[in-house]
C-alpha atoms as a PDB file:
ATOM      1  CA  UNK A   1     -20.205   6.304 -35.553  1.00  0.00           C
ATOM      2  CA  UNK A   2     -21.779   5.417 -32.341  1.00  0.00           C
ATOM      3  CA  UNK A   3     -20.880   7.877 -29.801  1.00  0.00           C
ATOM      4  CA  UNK A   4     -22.004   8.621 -26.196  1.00  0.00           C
ATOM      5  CA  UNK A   5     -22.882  12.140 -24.838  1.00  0.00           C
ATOM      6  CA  UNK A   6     -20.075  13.907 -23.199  1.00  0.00           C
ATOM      7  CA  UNK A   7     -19.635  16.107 -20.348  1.00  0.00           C
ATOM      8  CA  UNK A   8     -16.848  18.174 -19.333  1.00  0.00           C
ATOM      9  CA  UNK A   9     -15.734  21.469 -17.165  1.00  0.00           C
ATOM     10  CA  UNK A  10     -15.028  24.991 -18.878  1.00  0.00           C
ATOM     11  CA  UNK A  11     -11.977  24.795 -20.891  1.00  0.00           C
ATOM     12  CA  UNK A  12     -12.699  21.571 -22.316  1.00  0.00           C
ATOM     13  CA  UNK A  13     -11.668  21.628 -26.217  1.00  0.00           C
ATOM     14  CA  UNK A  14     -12.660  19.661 -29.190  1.00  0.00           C
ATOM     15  CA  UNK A  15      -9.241  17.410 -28.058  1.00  0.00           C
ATOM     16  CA  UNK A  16     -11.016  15.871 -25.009  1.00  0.00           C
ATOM     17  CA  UNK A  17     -14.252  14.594 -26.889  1.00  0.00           C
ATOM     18  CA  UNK A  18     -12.301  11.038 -27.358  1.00  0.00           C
ATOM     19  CA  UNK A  19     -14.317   8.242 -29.083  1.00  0.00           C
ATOM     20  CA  UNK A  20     -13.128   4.671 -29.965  1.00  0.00           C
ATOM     21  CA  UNK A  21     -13.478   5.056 -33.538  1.00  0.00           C
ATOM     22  CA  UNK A  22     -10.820   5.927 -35.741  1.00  0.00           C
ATOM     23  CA  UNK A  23     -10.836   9.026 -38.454  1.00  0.00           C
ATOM     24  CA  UNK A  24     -13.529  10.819 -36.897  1.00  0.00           C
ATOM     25  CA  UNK A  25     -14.221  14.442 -37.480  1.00  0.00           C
ATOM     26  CA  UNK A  26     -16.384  16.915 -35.353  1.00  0.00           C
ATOM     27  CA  UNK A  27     -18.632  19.842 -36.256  1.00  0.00           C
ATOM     28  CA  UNK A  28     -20.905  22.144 -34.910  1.00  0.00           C
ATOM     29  CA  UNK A  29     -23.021  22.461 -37.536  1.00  0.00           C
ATOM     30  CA  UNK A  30     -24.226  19.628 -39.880  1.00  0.00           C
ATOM     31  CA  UNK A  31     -22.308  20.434 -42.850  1.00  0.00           C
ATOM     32  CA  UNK A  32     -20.507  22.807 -41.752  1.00  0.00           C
ATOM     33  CA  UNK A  33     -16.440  23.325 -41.687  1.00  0.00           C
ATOM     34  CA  UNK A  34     -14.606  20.904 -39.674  1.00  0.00           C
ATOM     35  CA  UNK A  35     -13.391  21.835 -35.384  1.00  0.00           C
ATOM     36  CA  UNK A  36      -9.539  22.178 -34.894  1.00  0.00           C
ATOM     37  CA  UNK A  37      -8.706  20.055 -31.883  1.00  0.00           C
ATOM     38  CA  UNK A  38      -7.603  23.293 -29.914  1.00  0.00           C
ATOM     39  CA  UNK A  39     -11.453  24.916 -30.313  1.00  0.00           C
ATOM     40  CA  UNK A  40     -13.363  25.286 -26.537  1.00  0.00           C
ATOM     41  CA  UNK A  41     -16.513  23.848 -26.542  1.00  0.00           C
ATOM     42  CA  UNK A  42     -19.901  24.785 -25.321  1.00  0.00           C
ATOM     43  CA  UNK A  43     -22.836  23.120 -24.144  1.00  0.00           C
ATOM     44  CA  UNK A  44     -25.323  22.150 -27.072  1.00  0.00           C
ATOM     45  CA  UNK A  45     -25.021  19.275 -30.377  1.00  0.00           C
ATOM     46  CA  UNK A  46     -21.811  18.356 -32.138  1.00  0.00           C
ATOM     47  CA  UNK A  47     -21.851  16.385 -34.872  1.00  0.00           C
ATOM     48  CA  UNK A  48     -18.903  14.049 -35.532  1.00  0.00           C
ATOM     49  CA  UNK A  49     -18.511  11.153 -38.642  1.00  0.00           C
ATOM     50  CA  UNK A  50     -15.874   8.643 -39.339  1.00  0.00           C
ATOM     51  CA  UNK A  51     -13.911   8.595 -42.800  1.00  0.00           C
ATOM     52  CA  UNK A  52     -12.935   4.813 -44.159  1.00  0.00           C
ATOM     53  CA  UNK A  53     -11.291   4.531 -47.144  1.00  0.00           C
ATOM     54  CA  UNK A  54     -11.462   8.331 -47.943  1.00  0.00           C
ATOM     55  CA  UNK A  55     -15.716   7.764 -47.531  1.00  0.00           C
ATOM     56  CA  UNK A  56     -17.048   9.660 -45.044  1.00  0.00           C
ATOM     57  CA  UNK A  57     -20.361   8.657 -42.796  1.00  0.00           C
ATOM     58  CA  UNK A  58     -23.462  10.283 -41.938  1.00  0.00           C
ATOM     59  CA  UNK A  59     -22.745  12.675 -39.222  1.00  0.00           C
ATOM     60  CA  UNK A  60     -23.990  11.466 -35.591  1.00  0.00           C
ATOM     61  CA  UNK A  61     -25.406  14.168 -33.503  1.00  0.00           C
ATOM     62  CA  UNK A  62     -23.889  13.888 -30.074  1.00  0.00           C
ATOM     63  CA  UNK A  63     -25.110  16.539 -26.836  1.00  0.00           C
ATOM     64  CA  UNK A  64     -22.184  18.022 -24.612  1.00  0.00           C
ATOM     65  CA  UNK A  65     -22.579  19.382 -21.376  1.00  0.00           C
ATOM     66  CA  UNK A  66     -20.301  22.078 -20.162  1.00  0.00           C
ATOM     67  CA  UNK A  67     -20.450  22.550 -16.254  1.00  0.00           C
ATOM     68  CA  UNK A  68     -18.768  25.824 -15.025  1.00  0.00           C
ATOM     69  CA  UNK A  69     -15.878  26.354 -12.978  1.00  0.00           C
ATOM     70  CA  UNK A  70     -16.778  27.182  -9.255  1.00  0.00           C
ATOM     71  CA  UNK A  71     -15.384  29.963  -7.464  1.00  0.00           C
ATOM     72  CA  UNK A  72     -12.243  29.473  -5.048  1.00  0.00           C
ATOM     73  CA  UNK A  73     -13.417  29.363  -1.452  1.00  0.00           C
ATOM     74  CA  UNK A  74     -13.166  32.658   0.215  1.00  0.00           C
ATOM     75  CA  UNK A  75     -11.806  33.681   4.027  1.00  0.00           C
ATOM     76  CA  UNK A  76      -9.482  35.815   5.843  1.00  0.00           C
ATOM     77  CA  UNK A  77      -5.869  35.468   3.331  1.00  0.00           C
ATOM     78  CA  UNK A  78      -3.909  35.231   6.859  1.00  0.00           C
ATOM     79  CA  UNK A  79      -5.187  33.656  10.013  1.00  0.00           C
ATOM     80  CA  UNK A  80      -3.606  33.021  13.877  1.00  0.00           C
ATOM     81  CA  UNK A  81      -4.030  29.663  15.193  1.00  0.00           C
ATOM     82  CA  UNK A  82      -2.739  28.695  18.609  1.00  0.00           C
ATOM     83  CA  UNK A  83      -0.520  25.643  19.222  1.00  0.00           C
ATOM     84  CA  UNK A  84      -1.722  22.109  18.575  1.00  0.00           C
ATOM     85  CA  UNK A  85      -4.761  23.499  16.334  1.00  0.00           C
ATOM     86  CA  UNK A  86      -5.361  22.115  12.574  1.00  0.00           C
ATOM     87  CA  UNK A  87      -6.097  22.830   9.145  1.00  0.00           C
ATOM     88  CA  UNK A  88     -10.071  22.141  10.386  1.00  0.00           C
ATOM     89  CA  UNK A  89      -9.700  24.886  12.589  1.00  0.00           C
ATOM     90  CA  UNK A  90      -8.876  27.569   9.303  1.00  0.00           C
ATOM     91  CA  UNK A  91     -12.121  29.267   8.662  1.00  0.00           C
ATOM     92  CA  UNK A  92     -13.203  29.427   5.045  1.00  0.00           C
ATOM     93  CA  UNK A  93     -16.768  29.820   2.585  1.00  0.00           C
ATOM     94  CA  UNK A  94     -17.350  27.237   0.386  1.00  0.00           C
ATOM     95  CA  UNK A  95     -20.474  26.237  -1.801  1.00  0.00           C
ATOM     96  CA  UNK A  96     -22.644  24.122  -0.355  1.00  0.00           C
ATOM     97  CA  UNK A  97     -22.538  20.306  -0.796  1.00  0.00           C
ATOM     98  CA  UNK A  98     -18.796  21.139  -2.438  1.00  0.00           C
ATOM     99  CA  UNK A  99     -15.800  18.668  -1.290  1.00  0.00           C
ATOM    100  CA  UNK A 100     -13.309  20.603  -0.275  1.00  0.00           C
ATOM    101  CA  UNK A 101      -9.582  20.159  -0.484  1.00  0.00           C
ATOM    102  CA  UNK A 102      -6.930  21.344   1.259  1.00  0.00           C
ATOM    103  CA  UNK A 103      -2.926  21.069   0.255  1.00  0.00           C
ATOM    104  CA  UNK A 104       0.043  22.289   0.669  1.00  0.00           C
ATOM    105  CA  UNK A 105       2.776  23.212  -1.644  1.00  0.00           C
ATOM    106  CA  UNK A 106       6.570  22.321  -1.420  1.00  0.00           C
ATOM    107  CA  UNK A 107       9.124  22.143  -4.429  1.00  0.00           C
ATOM    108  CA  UNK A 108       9.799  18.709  -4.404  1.00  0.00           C
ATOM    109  CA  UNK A 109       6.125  17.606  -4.800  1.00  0.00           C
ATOM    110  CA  UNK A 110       4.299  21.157  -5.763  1.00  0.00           C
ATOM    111  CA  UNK A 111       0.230  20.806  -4.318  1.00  0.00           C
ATOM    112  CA  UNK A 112       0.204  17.884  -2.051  1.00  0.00           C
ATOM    113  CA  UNK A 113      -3.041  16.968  -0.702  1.00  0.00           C
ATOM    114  CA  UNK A 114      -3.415  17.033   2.930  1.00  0.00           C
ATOM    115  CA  UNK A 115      -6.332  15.652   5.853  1.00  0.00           C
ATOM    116  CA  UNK A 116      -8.148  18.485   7.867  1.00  0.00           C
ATOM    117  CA  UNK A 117      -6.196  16.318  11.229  1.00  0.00           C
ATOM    118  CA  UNK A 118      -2.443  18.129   9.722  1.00  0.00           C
ATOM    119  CA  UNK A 119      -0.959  20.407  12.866  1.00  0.00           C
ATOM    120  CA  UNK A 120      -0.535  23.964  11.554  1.00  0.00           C
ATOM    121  CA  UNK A 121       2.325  25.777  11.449  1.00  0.00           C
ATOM    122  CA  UNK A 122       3.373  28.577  12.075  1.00  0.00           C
ATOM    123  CA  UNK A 123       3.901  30.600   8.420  1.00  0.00           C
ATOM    124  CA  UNK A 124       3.171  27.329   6.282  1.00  0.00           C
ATOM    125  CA  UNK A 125       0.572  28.915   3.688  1.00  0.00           C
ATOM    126  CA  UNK A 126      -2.170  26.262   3.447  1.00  0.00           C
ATOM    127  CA  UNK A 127      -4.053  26.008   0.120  1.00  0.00           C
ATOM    128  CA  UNK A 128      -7.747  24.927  -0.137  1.00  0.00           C
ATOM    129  CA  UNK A 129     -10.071  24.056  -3.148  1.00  0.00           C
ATOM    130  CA  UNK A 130     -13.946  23.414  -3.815  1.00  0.00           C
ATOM    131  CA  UNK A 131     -15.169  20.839  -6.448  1.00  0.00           C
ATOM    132  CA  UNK A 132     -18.844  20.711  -7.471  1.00  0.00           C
ATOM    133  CA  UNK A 133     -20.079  18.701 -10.739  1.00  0.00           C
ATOM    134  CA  UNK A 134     -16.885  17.227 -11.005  1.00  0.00           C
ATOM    135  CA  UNK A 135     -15.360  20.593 -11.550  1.00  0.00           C
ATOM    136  CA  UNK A 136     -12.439  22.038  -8.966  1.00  0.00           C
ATOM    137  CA  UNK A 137     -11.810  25.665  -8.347  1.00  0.00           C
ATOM    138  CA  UNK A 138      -8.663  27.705  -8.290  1.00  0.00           C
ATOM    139  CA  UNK A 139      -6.611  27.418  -5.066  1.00  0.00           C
ATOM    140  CA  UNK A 140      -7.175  29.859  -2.469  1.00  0.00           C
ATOM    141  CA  UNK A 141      -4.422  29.989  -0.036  1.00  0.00           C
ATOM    142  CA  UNK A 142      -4.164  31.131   3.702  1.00  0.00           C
ATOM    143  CA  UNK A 143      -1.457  31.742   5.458  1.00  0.00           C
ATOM    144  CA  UNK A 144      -0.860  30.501   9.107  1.00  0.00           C
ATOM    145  CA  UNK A 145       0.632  32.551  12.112  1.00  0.00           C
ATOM    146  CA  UNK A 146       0.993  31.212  15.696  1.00  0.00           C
ATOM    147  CA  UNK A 147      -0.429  33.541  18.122  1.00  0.00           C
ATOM    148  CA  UNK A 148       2.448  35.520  19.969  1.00  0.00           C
ATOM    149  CA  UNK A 149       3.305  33.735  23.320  1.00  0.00           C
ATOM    150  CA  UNK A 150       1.479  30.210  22.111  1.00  0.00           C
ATOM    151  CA  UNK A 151       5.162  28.593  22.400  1.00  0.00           C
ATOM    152  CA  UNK A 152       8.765  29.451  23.414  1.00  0.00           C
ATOM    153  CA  UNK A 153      10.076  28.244  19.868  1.00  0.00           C
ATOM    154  CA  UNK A 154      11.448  30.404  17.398  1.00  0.00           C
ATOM    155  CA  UNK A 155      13.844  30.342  14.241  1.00  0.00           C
ATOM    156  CA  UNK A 156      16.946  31.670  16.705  1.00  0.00           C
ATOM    157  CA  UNK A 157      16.196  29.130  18.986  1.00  0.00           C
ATOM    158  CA  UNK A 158      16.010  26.291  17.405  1.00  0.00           C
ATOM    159  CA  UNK A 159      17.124  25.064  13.834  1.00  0.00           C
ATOM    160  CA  UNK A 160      15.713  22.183  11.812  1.00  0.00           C
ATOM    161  CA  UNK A 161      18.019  20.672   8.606  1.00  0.00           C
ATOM    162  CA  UNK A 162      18.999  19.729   6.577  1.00  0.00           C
ATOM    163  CA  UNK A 163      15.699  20.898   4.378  1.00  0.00           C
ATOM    164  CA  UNK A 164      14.869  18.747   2.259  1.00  0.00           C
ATOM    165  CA  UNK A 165      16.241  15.758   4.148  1.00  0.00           C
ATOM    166  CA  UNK A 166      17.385  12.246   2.423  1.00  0.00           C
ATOM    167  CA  UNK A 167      19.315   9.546   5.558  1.00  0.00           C
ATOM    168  CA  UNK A 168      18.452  12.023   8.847  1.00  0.00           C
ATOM    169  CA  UNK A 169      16.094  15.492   9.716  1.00  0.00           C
ATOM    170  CA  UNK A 170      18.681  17.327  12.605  1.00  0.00           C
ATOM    171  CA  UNK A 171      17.270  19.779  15.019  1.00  0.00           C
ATOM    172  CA  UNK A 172      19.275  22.196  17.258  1.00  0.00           C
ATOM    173  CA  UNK A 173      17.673  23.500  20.179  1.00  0.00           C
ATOM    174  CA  UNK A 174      19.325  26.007  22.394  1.00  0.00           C
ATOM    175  CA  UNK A 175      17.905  24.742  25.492  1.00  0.00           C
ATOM    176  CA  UNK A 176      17.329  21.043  25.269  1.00  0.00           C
ATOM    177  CA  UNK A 177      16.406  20.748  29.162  1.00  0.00           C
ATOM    178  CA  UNK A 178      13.166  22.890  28.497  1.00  0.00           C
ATOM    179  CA  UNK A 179      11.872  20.435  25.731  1.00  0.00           C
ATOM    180  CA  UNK A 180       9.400  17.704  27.362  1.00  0.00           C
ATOM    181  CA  UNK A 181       8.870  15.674  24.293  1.00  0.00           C
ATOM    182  CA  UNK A 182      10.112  15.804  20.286  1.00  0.00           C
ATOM    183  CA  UNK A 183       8.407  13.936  17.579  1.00  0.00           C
ATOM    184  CA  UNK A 184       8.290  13.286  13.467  1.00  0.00           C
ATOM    185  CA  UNK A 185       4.625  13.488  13.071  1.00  0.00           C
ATOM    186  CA  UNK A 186       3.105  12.951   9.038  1.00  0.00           C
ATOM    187  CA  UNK A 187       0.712  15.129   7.383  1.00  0.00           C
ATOM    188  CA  UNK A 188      -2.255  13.290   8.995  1.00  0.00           C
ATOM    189  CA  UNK A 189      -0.449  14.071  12.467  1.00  0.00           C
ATOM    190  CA  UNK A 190       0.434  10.622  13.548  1.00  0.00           C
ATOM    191  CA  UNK A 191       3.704   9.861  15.089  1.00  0.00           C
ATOM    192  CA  UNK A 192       6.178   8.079  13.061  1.00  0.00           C
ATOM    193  CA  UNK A 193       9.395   8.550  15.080  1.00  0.00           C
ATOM    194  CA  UNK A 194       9.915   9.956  18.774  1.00  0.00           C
ATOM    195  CA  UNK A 195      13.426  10.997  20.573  1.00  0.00           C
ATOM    196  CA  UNK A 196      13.741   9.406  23.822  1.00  0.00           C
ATOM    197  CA  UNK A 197      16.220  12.018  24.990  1.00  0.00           C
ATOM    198  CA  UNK A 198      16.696  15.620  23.049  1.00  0.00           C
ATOM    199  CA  UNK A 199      20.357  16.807  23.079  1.00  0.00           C
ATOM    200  CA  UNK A 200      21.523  20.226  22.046  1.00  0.00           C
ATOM    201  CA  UNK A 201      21.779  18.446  18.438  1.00  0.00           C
ATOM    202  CA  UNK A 202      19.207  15.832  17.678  1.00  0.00           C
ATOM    203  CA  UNK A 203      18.825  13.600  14.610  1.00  0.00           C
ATOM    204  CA  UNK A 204      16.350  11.493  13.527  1.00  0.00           C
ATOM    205  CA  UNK A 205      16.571   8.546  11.137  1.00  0.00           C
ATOM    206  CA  UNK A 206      14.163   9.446   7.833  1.00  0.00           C
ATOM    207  CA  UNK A 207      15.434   6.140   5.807  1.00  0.00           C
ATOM    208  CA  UNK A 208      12.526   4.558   6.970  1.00  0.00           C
ATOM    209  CA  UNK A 209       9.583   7.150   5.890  1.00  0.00           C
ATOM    210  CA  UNK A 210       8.790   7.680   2.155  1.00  0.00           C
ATOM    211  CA  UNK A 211       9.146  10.398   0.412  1.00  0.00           C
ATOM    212  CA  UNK A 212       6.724  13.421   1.591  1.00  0.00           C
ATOM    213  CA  UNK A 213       6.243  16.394   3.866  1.00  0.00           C
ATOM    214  CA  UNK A 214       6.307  15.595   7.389  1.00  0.00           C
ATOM    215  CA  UNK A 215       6.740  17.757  10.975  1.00  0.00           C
ATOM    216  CA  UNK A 216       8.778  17.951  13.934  1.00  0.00           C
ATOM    217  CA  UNK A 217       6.439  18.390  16.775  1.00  0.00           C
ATOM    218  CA  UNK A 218       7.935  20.010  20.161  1.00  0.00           C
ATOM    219  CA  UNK A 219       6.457  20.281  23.670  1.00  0.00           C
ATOM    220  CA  UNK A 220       8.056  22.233  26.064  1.00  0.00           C
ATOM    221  CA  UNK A 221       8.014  21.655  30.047  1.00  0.00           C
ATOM    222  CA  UNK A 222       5.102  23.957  30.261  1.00  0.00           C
ATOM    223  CA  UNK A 223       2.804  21.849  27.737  1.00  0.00           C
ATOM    224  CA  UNK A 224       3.385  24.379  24.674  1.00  0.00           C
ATOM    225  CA  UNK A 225       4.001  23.124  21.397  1.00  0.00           C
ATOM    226  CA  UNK A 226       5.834  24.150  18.286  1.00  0.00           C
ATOM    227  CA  UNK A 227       5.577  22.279  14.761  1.00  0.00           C
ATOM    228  CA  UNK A 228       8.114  22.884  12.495  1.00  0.00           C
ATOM    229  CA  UNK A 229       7.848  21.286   8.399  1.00  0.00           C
ATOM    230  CA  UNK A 230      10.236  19.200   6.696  1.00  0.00           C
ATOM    231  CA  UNK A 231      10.267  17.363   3.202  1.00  0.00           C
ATOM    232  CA  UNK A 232      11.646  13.530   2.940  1.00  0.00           C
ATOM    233  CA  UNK A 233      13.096  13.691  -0.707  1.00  0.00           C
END
């Protein structure tokens, strides 16, 4: 068979060396005993051949390439962040020349990918990722906590349901007359929807957004901001 050289991350098995031809079998010797489909490879020469009617061909050396795994990015596991900040603002090591990736997790859509623009909030653990070679790392998460004082919104003070949210997101505030401004802002932090007046209880019509994670983004009278997360199911 005529077969091109393959390269692959750690963990790759004899499974993922996929060639057009039919009845092929791979080897790592010349001659040697046939590779279960569940053996890990490792860089060097396979050899695979192609059986037609129970004949089987000359064995065609083929070269794999096994890149390794890089290491998660490393930082502080928890991190303060004032009001208004974003995920670009989390401090983390990564390789150099590495693209790195940054999600979030929710159990509707599990490890969402998200832009370095998203607002943080406050207790959301943010998860990042390097890839180099075509190869991605583990997840390292970090966990995000307002700094005390930042903004005059707390979980006694204001509510926001229900959580995961289908027709309308609802948010009770205790003091709607200190609230300058409330918003539904998406992951990349623009505004999709904005209350023109906030009552005690305020809803907001999700039938138009698709399904994701989105936030509820409140200024107060003295120009402090709270973001709270929500998931459109």
């Amino acid at each position: 068979p005529i077969v091109d050289d393959f390269t692959f991350c750690t963990g790759a098995t004899v499974a993922d060396l996929n060639v057009e031809e039919a009845s092929v079998t791979w080897y790592a010797t010349q001659g040697g005993n046939p590779l279960a489909e569940t053996d890990l490879l490792t860089a060097g020469t396979y050899y695979v051949t192609q059986t037609l009617n129970a004949c089987e061909s000359p064995a065609t050396p083929v070269e794999v390439t096994i890149n390794a795994l890089p290491a998660a990015p490393s930082g502080a596991a928890t991190q303060t962040f004032t009001a208004g900040q974003t995920v670009a603002d989390l401090e983390v090591t990564t390789l150099e020349g590495a693209t790195v990736i940054w999600y979030v997790e929710s159990d509707v859509d599990g490890y969402t990918v998200i832009p370095t623009t998203t607002v943080l909030e406050d207790g959301v653990t943010y998860y990042v990722s390097q890839t180099t070679n075509g190869c991605g790392s583990a997840y390292f998460g970090i966990t995000a906590n307002v700094v005390a004082g930042t903004h005059t919104f707390t979980k006694a003070n204001l509510k926001v349901y229900p959580n995961p949210a289908n027709d309308q997101i609802n948010i009770s505030i205790e003091k709607p007359e200190q609230i300058a401004s409330l918003s539904d802002i998406n992951v990349s932090g623009r505004e999709v929807a904005k209350v023109k007046r906030v009552e005690r209880i305020t809803s907001i019509n999700t039938m138009i957004l698709a399904a994701g994670n989105y936030f509820i983004k409140l200024v107060d009278k003295e120009n402090k901001q709270g973001t709270y997360s929500f998931t459109r199911q």
